[in-house]
Protein backbone atom coordinates (compact mmCIF):
# COMPACT_ATOMS: atom_id res chain seq x y z
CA UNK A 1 58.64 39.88 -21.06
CA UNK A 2 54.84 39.21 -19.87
CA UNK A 3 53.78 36.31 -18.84
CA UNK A 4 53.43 33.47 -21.80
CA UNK A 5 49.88 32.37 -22.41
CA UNK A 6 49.18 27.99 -22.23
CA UNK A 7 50.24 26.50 -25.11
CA UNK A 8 48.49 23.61 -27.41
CA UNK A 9 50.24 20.12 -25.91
CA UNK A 10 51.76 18.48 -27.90
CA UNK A 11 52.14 14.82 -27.59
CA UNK A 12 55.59 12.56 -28.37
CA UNK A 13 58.57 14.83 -27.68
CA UNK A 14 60.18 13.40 -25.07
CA UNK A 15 58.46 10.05 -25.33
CA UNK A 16 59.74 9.96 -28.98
CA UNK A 17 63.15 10.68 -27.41
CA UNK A 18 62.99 7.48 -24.96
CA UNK A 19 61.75 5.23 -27.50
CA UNK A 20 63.47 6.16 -30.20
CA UNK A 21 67.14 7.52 -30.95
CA UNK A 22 67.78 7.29 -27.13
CA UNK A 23 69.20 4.38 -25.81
CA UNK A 24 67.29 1.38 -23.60
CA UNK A 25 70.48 2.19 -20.61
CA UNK A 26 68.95 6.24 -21.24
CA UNK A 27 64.98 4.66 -19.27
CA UNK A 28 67.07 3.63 -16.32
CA UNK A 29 68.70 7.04 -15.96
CA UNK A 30 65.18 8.98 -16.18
CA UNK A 31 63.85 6.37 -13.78
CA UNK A 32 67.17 6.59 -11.54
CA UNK A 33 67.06 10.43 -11.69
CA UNK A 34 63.22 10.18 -10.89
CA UNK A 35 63.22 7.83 -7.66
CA UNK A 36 65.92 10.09 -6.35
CA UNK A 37 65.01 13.44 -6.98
CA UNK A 38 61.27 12.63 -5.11
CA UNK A 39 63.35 10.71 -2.00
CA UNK A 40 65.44 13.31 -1.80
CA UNK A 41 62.83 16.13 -1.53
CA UNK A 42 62.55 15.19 2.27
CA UNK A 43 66.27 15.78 2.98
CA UNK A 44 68.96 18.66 2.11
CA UNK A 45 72.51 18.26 1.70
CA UNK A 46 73.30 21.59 3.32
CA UNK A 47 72.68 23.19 6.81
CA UNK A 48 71.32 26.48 6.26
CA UNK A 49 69.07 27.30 9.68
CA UNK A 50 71.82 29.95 10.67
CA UNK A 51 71.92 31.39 7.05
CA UNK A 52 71.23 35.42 7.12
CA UNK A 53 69.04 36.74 4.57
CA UNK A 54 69.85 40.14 2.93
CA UNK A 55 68.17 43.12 3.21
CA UNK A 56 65.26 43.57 0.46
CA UNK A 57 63.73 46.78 -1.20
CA UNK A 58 60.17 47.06 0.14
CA UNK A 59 58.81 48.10 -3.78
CA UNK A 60 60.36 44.02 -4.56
CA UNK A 61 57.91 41.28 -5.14
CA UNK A 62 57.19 39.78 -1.87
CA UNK A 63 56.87 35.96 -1.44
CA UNK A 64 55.20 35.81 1.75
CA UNK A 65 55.87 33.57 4.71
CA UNK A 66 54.87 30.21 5.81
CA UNK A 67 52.99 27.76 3.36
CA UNK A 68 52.32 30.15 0.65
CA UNK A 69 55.70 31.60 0.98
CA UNK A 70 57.04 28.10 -0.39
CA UNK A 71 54.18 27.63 -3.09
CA UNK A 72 55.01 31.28 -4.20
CA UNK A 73 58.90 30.22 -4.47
CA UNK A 74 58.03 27.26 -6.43
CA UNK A 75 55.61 29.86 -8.78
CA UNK A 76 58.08 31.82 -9.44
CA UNK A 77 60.61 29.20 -10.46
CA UNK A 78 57.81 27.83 -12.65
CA UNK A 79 57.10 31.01 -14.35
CA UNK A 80 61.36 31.70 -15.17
CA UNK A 81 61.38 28.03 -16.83
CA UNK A 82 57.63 28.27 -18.68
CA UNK A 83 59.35 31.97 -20.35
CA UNK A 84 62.23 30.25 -20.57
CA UNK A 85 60.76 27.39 -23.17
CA UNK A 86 58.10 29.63 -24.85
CA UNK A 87 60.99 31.78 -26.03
CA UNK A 88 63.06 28.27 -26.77
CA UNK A 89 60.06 26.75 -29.22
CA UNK A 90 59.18 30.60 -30.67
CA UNK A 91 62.77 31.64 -31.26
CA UNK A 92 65.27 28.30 -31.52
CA UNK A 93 64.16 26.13 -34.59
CA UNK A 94 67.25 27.27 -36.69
CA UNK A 95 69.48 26.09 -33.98
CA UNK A 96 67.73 22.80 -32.96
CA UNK A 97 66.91 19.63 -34.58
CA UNK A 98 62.96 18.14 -35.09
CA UNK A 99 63.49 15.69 -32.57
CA UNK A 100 65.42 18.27 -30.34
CA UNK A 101 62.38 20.56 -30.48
CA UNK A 102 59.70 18.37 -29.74
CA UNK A 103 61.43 18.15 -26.30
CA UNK A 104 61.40 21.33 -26.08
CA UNK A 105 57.89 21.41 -27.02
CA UNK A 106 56.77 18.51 -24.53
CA UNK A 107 58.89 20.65 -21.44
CA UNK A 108 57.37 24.40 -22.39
CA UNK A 109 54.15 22.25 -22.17
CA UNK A 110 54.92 21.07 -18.90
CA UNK A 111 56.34 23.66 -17.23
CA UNK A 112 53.50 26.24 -18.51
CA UNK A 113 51.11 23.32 -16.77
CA UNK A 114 53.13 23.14 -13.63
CA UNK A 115 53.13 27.37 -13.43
CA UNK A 116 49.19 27.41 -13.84
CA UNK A 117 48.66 25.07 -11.71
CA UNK A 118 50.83 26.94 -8.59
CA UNK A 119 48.60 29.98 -9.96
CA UNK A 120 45.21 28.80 -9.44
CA UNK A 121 46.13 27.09 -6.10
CA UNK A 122 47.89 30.18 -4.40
CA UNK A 123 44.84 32.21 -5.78
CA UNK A 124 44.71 35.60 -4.53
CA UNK A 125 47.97 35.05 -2.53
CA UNK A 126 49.61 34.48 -5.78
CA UNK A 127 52.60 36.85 -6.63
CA UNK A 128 52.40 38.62 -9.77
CA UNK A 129 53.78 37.90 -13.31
CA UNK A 130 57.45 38.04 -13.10
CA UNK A 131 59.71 40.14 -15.60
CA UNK A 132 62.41 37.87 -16.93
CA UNK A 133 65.50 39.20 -18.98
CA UNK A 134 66.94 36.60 -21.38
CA UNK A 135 69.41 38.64 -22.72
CA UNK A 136 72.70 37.14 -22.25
CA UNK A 137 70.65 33.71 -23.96
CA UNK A 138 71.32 33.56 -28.08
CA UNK A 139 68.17 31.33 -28.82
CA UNK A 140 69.57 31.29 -32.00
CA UNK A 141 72.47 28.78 -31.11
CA UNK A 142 72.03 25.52 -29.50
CA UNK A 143 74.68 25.38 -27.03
CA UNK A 144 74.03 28.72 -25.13
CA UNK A 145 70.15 27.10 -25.59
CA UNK A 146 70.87 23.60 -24.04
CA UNK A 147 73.10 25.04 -21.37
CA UNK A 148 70.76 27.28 -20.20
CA UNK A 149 68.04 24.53 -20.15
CA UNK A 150 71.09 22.31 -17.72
CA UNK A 151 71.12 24.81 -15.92
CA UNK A 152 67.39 26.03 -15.34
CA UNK A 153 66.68 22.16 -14.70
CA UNK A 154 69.58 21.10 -12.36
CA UNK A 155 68.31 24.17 -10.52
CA UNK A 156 64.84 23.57 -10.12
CA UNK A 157 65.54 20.21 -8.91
CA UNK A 158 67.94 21.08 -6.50
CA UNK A 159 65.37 23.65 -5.28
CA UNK A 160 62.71 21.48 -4.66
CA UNK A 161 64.83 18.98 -3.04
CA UNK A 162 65.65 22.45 -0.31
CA UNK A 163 62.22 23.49 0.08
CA UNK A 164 60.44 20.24 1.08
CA UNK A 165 61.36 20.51 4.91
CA UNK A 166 60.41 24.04 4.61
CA UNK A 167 56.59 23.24 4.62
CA UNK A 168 55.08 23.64 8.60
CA UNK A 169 51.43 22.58 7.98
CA UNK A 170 51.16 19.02 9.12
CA UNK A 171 48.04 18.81 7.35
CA UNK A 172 47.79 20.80 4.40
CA UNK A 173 52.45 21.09 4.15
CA UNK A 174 52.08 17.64 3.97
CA UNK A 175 49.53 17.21 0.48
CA UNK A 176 52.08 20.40 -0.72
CA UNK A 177 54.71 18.15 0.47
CA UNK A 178 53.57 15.17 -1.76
CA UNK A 179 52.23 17.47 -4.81
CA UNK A 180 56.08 18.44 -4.98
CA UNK A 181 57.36 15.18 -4.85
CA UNK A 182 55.23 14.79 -7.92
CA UNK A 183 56.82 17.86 -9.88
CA UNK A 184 60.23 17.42 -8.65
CA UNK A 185 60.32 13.81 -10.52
CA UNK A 186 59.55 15.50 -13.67
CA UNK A 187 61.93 18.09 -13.24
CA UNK A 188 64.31 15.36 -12.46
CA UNK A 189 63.40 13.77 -16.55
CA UNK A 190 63.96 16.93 -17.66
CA UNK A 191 67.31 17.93 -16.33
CA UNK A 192 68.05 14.25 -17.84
CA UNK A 193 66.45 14.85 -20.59
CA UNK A 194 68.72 17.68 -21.53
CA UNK A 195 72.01 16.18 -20.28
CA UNK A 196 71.17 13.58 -22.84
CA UNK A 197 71.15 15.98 -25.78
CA UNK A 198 73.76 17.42 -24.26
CA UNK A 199 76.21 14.63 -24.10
CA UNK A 200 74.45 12.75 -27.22
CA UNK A 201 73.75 10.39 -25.06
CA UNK A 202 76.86 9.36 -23.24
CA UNK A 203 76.02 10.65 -20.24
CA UNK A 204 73.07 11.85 -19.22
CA UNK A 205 72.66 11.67 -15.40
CA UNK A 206 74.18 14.70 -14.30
CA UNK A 207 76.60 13.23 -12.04
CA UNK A 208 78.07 16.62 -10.84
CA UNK A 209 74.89 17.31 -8.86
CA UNK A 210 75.25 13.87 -6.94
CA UNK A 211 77.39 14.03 -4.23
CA UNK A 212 79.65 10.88 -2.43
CA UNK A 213 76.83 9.41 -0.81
CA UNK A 214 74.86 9.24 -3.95
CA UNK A 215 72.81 11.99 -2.60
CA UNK A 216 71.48 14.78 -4.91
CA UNK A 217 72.21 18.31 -4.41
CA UNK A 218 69.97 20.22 -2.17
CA UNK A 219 69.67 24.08 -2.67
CA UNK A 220 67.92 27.04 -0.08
CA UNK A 221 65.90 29.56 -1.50
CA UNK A 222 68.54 31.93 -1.05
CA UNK A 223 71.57 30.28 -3.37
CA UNK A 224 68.60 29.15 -5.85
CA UNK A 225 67.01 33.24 -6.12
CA UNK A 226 70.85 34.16 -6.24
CA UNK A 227 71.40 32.49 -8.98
CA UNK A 228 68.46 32.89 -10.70
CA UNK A 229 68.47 36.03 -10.25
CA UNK A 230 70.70 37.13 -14.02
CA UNK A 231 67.48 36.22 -15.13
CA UNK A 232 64.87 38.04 -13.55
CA UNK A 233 64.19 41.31 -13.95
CA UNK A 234 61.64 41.51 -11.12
CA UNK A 235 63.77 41.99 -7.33
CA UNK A 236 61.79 39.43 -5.50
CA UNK A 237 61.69 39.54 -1.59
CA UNK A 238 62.37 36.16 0.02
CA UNK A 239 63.32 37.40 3.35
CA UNK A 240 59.88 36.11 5.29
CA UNK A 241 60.54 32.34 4.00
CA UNK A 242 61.20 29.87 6.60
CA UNK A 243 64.35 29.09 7.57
C-alpha cells in the first residue's frame, strides 16, 4: 500500500462522542489519560541502555541516528496508523456504526496531520513511504477493526512515552521534546477513545498499560518496531538509534 494522500477534516467525531452518547465520568478519563501520557513522556518504565540491537539488512529502510533518528521513528509510526485509518474509513462502514465512524474519521484526520507534519520537518532526512501489509485485519468486522485500533494506539503511546529521553539536543531535543508531549496527549484520547467503544463505555482507561505505581507503560524502539513489525512490509533499520 502507498502512502494515503490528506484527507478533507472532518469536524465532530470524537467531540460528538464526548458530548454525546459518552458519559460525563468518560471527560475525566480522556483528561486523566492525557495529563499522564505527556508526564510520562520524560520517564520509562523499563531499563533498556544494555539492550542489544539485532543485526539489520543494509537494503532496509534506515532511520538514522541522533535527533532525526527519533523524528524518523515517530514518522514511521505515524505513517502505519494514518494507513491504518484511511483503510478503516474506505473499507469499514458495513462493520461500524455513524457515530463509530466519525471517530474514525476525526483519528485518520489526525494521524494523516501528525504524519505530514513529521514529513515536512525531517525534510530531506525524511525516510521514505513505508509499505504496510494489513492482511491479517478483516476491515469488514468491527472487532478485528477496534482491536487493531487498541492496539496501534496503546502502542504509539507507549512509544512516545520510550523515546522522549532519547532526544540529545539540549536546544533543538528539547522543542522535539515538547512537540511530542503535544502528540503523545492525543494519542493518549485516542487509545481512550477506542477502549471506550470497546468496552461501551465501562471502561475505557486502559488500565492494563498502567502499572502499580500508576505509571504508564513505557516502550524502546526495539519492542515497539518488533511488534509493529506484522504490519509493515518495509524491514526498517533501527540499529543507529540511541540507546
Amino acid at each position: 500500500m502507498t502512502e494515503q494522500t490528506k484527507p478533507e477534516e472532518k469536524a465532530g467525531g470524537l467531540m460528538k462522542s464526548l458530548g454525546g452518547s459518552m458519559q460525563r465520568r468518560t471527560f475525566f478519563r480522556y483528561a486523566g489519560a492525557t495529563a499522564a501520557a505527556t508526564t510520562l513522556l520524560l520517564t520509562t518504565s523499563c531499563d533498556d541502555d544494555d539492550e542489544v540491537t539485532p543485526p539489520m539488512n543494509e537494503e532496509a529502510v534506515d532511520l538514522g541516528s541522533g535527533d532525526v533518528g527519533i523524528l524518523n521513528y515517530a514518522y514511521a509510526l505515524e505513517q502505519l496508523e494514518a494507513a491504518f485509518y484511511t483503510a478503516v474509513v474506505a473499507e469499514s462502514a458495513s462493520a461500524l456504526s455513524a457515530d463509530e465512524m466519525m471517530v474514525m474519521q476525526d483519528l485518520k484526520a489526525h494521524e494523516v496531520a501528525h504524519r505530514d507534519f513529521f514529513k515536512k520537518a525531517l525534510g530531506s532526512n525524511a525516510i521514505p513511504a513505508l509499505e504496510v501489509d494489513f492482511s491479517a485485519i478483516n476491515f469488514k468486522d468491527k472487532n478485528s477493526v477496534l482491536q487493531t485500533a487498541k492496539t496501534f494506539e496503546d502502542l504509539g503511546v507507549a512509544a512516545y512515552n520510550g523515546a522522549g529521553k532519547l532526544f540529545t539536543d539540549t536546544g533543538a531535543g528539547l522543542d522535539y521534546l515538547l512537540l511530542a508531549g503535544k502528540i503523545v496527549s492525543v494519542e493518549a484520547r485516542h487509545a481512550a477513545a477506542i477502549h471506550d467503544l470497546i468496552s461501551n463505555n465501562t471502561r475505557a482507561y486502559g488500565a492494563e498499560m498502567i502499572d502499580a505505581n500508576g505509571l504508564d507503560r513505557a516502550m524502546s524502539p526495539t519492542e515497539v518496531l518488533g511488534a509493529a513489525s506484522a504490519f509493515i512490509a518495509t524491514e526498517i533499520n533501527f540499529s543507529n538509534l540511541p540507546k
